[in-house]
PDB file of N, CA and C in Angstrom:
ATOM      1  N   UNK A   1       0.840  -1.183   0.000  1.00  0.00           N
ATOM      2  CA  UNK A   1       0.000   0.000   0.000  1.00  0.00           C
ATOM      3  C   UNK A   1       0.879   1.237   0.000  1.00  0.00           C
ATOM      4  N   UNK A   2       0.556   2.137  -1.047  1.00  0.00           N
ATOM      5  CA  UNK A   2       1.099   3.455  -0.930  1.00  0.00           C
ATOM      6  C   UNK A   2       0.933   4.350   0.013  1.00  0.00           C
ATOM      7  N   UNK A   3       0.652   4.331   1.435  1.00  0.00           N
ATOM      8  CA  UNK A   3       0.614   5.413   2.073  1.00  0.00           C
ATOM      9  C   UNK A   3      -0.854   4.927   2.730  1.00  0.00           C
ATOM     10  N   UNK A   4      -1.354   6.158   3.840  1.00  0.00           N
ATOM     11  CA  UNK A   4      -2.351   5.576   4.812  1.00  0.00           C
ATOM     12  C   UNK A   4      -3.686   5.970   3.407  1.00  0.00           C
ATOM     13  N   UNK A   5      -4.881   5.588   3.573  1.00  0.00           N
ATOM     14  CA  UNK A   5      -5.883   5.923   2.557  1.00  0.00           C
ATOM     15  C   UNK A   5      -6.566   7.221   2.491  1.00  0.00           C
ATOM     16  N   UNK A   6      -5.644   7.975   3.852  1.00  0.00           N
ATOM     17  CA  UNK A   6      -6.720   9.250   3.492  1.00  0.00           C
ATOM     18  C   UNK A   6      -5.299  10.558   3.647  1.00  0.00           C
ATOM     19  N   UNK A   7      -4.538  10.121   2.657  1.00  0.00           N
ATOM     20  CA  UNK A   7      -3.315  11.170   2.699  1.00  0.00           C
ATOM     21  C   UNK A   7      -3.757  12.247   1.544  1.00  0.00           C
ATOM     22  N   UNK A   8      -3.200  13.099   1.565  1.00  0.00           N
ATOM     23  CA  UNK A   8      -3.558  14.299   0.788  1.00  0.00           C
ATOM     24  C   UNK A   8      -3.689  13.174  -0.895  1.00  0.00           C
ATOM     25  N   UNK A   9      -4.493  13.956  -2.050  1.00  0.00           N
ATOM     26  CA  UNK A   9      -4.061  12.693  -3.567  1.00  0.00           C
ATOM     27  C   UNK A   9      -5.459  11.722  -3.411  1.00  0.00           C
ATOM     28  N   UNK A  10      -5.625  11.660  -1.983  1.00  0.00           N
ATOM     29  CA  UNK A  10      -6.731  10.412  -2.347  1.00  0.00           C
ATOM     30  C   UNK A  10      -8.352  11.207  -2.979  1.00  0.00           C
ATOM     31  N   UNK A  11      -9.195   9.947  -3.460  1.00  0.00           N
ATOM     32  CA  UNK A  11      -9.880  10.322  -3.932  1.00  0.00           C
ATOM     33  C   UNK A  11     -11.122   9.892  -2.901  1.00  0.00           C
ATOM     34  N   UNK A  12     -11.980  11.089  -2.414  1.00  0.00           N
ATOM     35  CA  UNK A  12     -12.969  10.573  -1.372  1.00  0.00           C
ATOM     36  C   UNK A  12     -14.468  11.256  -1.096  1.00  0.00           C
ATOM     37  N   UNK A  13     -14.989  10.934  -0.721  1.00  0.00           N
ATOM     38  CA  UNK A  13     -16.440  11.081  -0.482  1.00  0.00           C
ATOM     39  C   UNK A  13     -16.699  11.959   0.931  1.00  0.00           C
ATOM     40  N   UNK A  14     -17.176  13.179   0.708  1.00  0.00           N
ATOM     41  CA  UNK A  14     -17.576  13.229   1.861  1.00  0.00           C
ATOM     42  C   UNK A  14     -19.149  13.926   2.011  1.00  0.00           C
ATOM     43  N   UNK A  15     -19.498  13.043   3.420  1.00  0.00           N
ATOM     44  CA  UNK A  15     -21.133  13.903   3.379  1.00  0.00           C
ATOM     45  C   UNK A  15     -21.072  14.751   4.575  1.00  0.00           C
ATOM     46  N   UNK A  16     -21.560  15.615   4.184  1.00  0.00           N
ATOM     47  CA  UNK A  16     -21.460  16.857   4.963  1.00  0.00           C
ATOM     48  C   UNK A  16     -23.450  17.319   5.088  1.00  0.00           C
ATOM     49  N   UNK A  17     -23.469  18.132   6.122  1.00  0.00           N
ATOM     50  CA  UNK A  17     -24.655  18.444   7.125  1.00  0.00           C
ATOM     51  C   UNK A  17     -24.976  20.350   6.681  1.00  0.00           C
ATOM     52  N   UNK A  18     -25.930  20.230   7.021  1.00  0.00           N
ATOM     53  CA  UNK A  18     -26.449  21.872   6.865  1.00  0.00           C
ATOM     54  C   UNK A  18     -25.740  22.692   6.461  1.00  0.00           C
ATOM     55  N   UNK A  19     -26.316  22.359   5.028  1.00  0.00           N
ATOM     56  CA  UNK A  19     -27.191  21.993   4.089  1.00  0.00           C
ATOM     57  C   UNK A  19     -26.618  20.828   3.949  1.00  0.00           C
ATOM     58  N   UNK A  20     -27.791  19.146   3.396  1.00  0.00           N
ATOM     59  CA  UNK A  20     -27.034  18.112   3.847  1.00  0.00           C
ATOM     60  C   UNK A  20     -26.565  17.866   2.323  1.00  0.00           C
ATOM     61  N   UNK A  21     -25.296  17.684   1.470  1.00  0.00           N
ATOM     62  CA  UNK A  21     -24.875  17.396   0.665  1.00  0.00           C
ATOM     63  C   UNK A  21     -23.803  16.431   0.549  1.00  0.00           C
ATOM     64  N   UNK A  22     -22.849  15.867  -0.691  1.00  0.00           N
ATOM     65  CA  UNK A  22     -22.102  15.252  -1.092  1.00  0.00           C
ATOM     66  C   UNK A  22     -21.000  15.705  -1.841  1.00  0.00           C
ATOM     67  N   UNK A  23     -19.849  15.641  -1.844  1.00  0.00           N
ATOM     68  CA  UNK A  23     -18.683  16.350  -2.209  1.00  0.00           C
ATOM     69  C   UNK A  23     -17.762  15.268  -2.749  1.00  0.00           C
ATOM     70  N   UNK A  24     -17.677  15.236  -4.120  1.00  0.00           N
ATOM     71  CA  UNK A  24     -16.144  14.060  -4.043  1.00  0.00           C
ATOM     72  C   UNK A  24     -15.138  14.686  -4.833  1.00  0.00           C
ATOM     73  N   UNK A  25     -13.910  14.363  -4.634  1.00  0.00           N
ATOM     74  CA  UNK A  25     -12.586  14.717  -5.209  1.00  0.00           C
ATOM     75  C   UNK A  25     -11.331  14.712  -4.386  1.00  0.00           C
ATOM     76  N   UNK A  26     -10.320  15.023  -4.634  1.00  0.00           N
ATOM     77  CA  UNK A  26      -8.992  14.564  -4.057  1.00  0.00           C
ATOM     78  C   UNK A  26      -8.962  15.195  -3.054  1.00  0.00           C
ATOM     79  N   UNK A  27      -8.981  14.660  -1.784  1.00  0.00           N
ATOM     80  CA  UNK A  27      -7.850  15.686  -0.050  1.00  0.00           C
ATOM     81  C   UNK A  27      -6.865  16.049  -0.430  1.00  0.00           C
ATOM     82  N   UNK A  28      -7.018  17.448   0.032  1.00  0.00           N
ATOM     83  CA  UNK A  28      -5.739  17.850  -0.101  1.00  0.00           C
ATOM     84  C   UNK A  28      -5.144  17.947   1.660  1.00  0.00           C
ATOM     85  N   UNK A  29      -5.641  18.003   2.240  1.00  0.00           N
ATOM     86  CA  UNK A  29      -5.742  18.282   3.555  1.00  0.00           C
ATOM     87  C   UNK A  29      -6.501  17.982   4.477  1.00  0.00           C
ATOM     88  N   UNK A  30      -6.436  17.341   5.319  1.00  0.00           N
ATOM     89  CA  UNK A  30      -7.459  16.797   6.969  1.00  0.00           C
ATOM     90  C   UNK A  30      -6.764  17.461   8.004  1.00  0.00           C
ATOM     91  N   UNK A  31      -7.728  17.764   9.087  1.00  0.00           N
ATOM     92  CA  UNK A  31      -7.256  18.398  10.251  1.00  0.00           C
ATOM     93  C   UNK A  31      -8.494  17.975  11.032  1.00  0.00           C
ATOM     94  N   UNK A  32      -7.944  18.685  12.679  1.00  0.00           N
ATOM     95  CA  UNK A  32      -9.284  18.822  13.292  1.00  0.00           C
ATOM     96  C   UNK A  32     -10.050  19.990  12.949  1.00  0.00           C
ATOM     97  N   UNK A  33      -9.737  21.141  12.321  1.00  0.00           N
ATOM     98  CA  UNK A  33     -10.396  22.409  11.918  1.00  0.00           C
ATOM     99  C   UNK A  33     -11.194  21.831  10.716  1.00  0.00           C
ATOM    100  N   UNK A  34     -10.370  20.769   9.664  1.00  0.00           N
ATOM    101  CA  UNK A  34     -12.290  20.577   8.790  1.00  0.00           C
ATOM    102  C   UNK A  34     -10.960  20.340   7.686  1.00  0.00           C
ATOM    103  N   UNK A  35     -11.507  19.818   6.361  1.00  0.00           N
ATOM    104  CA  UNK A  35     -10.950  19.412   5.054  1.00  0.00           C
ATOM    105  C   UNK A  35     -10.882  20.216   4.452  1.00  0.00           C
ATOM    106  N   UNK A  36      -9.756  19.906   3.537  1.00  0.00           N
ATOM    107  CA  UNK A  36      -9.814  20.823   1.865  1.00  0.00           C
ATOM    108  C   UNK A  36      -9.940  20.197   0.753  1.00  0.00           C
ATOM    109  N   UNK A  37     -10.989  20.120   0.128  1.00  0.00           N
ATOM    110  CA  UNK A  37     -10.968  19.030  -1.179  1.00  0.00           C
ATOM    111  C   UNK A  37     -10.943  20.203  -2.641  1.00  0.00           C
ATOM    112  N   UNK A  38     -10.633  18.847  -3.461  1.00  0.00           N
ATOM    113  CA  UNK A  38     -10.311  20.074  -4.922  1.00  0.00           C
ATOM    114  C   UNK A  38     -11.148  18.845  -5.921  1.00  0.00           C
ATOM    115  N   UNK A  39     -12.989  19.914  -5.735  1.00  0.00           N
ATOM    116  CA  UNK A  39     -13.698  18.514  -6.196  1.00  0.00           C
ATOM    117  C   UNK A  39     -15.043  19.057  -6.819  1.00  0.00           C
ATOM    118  N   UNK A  40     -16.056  17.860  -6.622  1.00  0.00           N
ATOM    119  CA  UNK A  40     -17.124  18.849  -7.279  1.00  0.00           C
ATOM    120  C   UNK A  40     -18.190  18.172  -6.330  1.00  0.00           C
ATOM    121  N   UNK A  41     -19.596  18.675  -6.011  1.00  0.00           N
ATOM    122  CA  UNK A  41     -20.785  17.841  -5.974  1.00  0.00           C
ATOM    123  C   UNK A  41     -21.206  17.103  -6.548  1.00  0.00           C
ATOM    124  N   UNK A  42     -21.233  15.807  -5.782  1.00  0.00           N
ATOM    125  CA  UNK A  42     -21.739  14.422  -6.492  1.00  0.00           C
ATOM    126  C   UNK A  42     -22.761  14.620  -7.470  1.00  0.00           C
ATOM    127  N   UNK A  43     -23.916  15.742  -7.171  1.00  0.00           N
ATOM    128  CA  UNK A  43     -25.185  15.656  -8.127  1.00  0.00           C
ATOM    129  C   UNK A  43     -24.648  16.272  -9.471  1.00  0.00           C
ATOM    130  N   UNK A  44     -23.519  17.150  -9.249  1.00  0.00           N
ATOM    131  CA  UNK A  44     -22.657  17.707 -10.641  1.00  0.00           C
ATOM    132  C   UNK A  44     -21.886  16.713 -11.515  1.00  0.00           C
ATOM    133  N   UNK A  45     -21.378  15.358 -10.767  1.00  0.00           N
ATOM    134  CA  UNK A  45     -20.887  14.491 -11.537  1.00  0.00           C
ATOM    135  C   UNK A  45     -21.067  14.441 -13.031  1.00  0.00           C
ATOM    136  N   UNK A  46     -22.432  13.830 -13.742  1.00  0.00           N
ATOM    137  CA  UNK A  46     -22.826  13.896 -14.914  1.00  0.00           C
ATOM    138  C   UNK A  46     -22.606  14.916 -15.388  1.00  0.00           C
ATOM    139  N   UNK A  47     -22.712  16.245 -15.198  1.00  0.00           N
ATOM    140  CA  UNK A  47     -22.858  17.510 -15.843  1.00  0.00           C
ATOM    141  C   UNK A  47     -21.385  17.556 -16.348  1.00  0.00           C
ATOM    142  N   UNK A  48     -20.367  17.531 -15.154  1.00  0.00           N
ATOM    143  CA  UNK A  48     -18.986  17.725 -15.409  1.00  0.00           C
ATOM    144  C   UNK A  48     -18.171  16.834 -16.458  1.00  0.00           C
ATOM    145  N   UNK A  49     -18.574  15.523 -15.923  1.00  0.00           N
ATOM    146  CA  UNK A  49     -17.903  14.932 -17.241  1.00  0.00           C
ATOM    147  C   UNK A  49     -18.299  14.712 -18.475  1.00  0.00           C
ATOM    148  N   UNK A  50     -19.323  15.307 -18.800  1.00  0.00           N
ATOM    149  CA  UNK A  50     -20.346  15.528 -19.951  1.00  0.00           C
ATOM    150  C   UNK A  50     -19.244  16.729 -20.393  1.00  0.00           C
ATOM    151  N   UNK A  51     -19.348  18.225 -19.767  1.00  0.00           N
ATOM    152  CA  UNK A  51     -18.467  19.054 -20.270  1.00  0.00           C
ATOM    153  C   UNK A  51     -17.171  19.093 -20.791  1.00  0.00           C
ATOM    154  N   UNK A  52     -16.322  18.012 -19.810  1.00  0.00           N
ATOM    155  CA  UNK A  52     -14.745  17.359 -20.378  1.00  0.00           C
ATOM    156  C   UNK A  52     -14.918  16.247 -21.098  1.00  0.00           C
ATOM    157  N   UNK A  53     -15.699  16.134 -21.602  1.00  0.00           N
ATOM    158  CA  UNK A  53     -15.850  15.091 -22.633  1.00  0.00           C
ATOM    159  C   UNK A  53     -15.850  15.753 -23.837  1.00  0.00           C
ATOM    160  N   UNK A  54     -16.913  17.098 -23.875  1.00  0.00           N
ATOM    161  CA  UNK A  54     -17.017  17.826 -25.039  1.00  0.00           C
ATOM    162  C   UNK A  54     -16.112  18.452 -25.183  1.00  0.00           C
ATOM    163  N   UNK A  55     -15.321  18.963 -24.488  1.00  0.00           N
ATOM    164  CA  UNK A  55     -13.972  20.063 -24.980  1.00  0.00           C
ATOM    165  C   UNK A  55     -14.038  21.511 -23.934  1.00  0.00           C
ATOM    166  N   UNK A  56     -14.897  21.243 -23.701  1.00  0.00           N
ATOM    167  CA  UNK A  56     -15.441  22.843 -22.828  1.00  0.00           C
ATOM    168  C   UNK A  56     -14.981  23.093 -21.579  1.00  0.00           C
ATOM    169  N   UNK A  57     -14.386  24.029 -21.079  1.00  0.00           N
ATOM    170  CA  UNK A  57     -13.616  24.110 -19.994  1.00  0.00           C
ATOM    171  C   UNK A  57     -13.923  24.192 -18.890  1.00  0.00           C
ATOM    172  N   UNK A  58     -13.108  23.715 -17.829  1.00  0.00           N
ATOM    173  CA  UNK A  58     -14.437  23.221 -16.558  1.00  0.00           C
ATOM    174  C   UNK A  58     -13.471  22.464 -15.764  1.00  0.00           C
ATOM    175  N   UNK A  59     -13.528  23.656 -14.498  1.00  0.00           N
ATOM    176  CA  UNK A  59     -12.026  22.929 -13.090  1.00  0.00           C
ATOM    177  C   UNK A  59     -13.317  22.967 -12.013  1.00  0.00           C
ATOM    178  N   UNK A  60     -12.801  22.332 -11.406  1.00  0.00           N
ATOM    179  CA  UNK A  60     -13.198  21.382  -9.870  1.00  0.00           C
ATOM    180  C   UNK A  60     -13.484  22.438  -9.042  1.00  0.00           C
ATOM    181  N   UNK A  61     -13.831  23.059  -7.668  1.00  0.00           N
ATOM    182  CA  UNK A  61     -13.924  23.690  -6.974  1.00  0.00           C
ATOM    183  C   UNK A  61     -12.711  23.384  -5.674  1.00  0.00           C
ATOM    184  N   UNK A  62     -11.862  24.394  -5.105  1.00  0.00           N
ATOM    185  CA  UNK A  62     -11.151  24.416  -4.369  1.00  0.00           C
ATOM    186  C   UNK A  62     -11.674  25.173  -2.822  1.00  0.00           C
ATOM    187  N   UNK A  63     -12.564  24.016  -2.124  1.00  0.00           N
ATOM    188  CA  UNK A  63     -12.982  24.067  -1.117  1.00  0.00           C
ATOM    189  C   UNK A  63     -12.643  23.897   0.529  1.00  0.00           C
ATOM    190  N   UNK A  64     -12.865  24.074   1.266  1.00  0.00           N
ATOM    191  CA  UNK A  64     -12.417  23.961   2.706  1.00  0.00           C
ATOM    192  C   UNK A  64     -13.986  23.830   3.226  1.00  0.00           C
ATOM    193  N   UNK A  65     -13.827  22.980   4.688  1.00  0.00           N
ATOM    194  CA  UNK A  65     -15.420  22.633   5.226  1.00  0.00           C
ATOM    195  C   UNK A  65     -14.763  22.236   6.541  1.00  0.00           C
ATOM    196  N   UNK A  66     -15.855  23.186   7.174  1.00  0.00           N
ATOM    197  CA  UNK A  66     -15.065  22.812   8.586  1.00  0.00           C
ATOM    198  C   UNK A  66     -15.774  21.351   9.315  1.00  0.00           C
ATOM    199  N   UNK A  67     -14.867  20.797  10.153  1.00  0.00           N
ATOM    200  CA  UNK A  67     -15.231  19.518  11.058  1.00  0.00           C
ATOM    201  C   UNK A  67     -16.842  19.477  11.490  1.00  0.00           C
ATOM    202  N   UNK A  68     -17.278  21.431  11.916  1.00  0.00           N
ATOM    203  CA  UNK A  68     -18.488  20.410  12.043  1.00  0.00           C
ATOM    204  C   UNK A  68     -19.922  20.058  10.855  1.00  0.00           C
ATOM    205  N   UNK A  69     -19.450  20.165   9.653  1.00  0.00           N
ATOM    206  CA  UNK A  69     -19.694  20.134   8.907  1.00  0.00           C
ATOM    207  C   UNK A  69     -19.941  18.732   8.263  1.00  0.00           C
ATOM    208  N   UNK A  70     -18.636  17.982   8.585  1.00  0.00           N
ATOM    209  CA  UNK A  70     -18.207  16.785   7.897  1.00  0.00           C
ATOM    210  C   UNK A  70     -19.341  15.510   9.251  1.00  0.00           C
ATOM    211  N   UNK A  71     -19.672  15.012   8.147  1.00  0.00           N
ATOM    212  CA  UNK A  71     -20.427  14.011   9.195  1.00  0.00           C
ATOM    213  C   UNK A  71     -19.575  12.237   9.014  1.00  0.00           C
ATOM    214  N   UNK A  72     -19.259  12.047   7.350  1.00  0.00           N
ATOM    215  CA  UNK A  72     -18.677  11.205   6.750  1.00  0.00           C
ATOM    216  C   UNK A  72     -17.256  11.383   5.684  1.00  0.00           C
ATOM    217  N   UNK A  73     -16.396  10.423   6.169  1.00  0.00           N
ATOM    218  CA  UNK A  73     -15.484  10.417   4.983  1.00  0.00           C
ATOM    219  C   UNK A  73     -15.290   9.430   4.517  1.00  0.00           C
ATOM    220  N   UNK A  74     -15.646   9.183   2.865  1.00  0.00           N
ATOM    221  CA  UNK A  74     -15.599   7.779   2.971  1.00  0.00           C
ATOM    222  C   UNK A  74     -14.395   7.663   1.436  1.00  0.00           C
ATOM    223  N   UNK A  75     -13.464   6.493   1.338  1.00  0.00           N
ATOM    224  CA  UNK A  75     -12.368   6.994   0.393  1.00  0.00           C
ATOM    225  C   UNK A  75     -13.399   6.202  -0.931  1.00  0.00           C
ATOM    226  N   UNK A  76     -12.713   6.712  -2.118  1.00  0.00           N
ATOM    227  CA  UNK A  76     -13.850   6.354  -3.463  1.00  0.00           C
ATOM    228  C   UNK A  76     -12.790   4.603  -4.365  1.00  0.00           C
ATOM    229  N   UNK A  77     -13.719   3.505  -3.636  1.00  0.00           N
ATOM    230  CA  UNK A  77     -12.852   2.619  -4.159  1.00  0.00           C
ATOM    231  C   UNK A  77     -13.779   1.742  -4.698  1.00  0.00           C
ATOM    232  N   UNK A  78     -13.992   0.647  -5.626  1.00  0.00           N
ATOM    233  CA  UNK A  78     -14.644  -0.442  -5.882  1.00  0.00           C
ATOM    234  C   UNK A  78     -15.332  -1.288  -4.686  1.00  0.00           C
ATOM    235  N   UNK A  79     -16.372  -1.523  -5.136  1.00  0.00           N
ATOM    236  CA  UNK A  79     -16.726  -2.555  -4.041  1.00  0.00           C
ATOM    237  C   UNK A  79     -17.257  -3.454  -4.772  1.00  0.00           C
ATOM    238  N   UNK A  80     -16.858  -4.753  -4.692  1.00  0.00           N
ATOM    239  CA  UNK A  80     -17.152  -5.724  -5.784  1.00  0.00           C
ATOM    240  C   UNK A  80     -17.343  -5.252  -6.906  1.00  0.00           C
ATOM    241  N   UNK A  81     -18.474  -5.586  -7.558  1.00  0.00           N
ATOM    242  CA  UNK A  81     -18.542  -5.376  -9.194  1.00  0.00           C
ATOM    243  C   UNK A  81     -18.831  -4.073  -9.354  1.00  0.00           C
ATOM    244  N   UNK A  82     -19.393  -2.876  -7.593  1.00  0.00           N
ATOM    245  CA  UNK A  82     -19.974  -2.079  -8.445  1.00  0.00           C
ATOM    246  C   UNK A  82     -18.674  -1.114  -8.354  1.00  0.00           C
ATOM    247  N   UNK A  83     -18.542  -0.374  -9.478  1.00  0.00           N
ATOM    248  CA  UNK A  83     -17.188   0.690 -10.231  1.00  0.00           C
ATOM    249  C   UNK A  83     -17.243   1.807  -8.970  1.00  0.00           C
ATOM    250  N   UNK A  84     -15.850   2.579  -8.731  1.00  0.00           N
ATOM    251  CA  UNK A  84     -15.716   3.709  -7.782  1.00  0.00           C
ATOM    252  C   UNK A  84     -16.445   4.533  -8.649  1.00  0.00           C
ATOM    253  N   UNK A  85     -16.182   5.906  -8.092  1.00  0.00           N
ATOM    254  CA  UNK A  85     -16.866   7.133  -8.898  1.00  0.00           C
ATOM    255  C   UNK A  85     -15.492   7.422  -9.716  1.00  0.00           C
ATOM    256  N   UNK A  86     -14.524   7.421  -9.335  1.00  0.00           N
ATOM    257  CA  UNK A  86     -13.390   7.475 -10.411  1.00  0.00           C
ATOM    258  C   UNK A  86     -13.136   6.555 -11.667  1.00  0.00           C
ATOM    259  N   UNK A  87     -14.042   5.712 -11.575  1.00  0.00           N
ATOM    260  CA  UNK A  87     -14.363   4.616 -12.510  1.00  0.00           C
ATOM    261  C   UNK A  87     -14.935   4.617 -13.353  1.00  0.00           C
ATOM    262  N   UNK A  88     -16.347   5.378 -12.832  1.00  0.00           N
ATOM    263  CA  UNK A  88     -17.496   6.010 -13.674  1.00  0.00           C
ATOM    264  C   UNK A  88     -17.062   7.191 -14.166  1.00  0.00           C
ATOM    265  N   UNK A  89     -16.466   7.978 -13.848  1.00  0.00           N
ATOM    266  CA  UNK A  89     -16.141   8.922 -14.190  1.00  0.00           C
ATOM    267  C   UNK A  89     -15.198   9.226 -15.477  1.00  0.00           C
ATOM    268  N   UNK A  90     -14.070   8.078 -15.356  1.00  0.00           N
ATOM    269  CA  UNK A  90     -13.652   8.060 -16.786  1.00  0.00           C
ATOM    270  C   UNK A  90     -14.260   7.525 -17.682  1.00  0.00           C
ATOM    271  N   UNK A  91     -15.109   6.851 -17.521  1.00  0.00           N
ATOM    272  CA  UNK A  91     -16.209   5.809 -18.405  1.00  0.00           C
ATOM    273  C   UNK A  91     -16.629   7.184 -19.130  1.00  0.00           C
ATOM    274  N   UNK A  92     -17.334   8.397 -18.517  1.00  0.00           N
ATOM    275  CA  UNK A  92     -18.177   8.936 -18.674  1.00  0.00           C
ATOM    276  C   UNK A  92     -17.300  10.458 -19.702  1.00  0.00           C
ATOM    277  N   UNK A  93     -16.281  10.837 -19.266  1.00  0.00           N
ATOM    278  CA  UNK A  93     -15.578  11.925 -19.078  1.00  0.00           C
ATOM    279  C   UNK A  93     -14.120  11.646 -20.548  1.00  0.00           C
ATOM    280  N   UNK A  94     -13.781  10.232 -20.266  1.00  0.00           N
ATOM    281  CA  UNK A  94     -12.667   9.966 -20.884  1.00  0.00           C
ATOM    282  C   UNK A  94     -11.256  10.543 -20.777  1.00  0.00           C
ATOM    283  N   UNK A  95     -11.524  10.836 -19.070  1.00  0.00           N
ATOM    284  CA  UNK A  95     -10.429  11.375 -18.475  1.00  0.00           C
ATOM    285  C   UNK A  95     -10.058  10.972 -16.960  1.00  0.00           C
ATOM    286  N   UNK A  96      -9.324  10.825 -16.141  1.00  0.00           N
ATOM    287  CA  UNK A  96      -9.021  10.560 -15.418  1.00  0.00           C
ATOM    288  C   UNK A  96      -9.048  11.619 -14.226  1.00  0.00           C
ATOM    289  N   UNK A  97     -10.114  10.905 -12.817  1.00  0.00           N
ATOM    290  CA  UNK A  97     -10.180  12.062 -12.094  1.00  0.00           C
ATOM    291  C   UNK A  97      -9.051  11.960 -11.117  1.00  0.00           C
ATOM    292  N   UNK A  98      -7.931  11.727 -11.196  1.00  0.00           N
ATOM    293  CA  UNK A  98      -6.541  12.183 -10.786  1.00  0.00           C
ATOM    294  C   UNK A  98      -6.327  13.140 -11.356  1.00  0.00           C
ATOM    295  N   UNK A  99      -5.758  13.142 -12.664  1.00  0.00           N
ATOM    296  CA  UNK A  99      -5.819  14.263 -13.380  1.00  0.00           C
ATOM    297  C   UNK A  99      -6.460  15.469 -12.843  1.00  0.00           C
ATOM    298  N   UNK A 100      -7.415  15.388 -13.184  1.00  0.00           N
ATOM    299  CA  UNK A 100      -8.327  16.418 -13.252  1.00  0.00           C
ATOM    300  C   UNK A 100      -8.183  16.982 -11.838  1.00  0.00           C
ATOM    301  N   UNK A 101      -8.589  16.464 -10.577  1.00  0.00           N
ATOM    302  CA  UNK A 101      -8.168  16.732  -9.219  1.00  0.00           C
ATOM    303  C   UNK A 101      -6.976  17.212  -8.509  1.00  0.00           C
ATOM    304  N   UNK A 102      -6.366  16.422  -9.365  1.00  0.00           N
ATOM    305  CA  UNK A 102      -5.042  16.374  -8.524  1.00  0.00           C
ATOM    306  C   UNK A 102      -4.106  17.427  -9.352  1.00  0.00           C
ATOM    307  N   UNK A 103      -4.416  17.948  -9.871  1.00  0.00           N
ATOM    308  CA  UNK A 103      -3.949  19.069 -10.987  1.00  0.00           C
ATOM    309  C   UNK A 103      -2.808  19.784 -10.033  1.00  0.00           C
ATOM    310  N   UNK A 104      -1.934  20.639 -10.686  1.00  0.00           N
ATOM    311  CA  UNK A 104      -1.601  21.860  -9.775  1.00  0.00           C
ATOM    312  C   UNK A 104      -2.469  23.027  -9.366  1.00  0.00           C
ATOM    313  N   UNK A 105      -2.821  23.442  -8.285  1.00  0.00           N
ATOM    314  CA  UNK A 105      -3.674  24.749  -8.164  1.00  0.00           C
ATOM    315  C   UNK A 105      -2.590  25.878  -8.353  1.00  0.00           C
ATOM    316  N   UNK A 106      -3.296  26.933  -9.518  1.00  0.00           N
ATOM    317  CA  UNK A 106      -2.598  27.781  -9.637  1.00  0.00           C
ATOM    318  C   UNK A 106      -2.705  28.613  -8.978  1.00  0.00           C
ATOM    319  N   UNK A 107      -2.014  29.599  -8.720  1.00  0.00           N
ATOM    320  CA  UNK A 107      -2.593  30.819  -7.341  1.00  0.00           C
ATOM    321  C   UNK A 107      -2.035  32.001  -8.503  1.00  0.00           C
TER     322      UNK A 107
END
């Protein structure tokens, strides 16, 4: 194994509370003050890789959420037959959400 599963790079799920939503894309950061992911909303999934599929330009959101926010973290892996979201996602996108996530942030 490369490293513990929730080191900055990984790709993960988190559900978060008021307002209750879903967030997936790479950690960049865990603390006790709350996460930083560089990702999108799960319900945006389709939309997004629909757009990088077509050519049309379209980056991830570079977010922070504090602890009490986070209710779940869950990392994005196969479970038996059914595909991660990074799975579906290139299916869908024809790109790789490493890539795409794990990009450099430019400042």
């Amino acid at each position: 194994m490369q490293g513990a599963p929730f080191d900055p790079g990984s790709l993960v799920v988190v559900s978060l509370s008021s307002p209750r939503e879903k967030f997936w894309g790479a950690l960049l950061s865990l603390s006790s003050a709350g996460i930083s992911i560089r990702g999108i909303t799960l319900e945006a999934l389709d939309d997004f890789a629909r757009q990088l599929r077509s050519g049309d330009p379209a980056d991830p959101g570079l977010v922070f959420f504090p602890m009490h926010r986070v209710e779940r973290i869950e990392l994005d892996a196969r479970s038996g037959e059914v595909p991660s979201l990074a799975e579906r996602f290139l299916a869908k996108s024809g790109v790789s959400a490493i890539e795409v996530f794990c990009r450099e942030v430019v400042e």
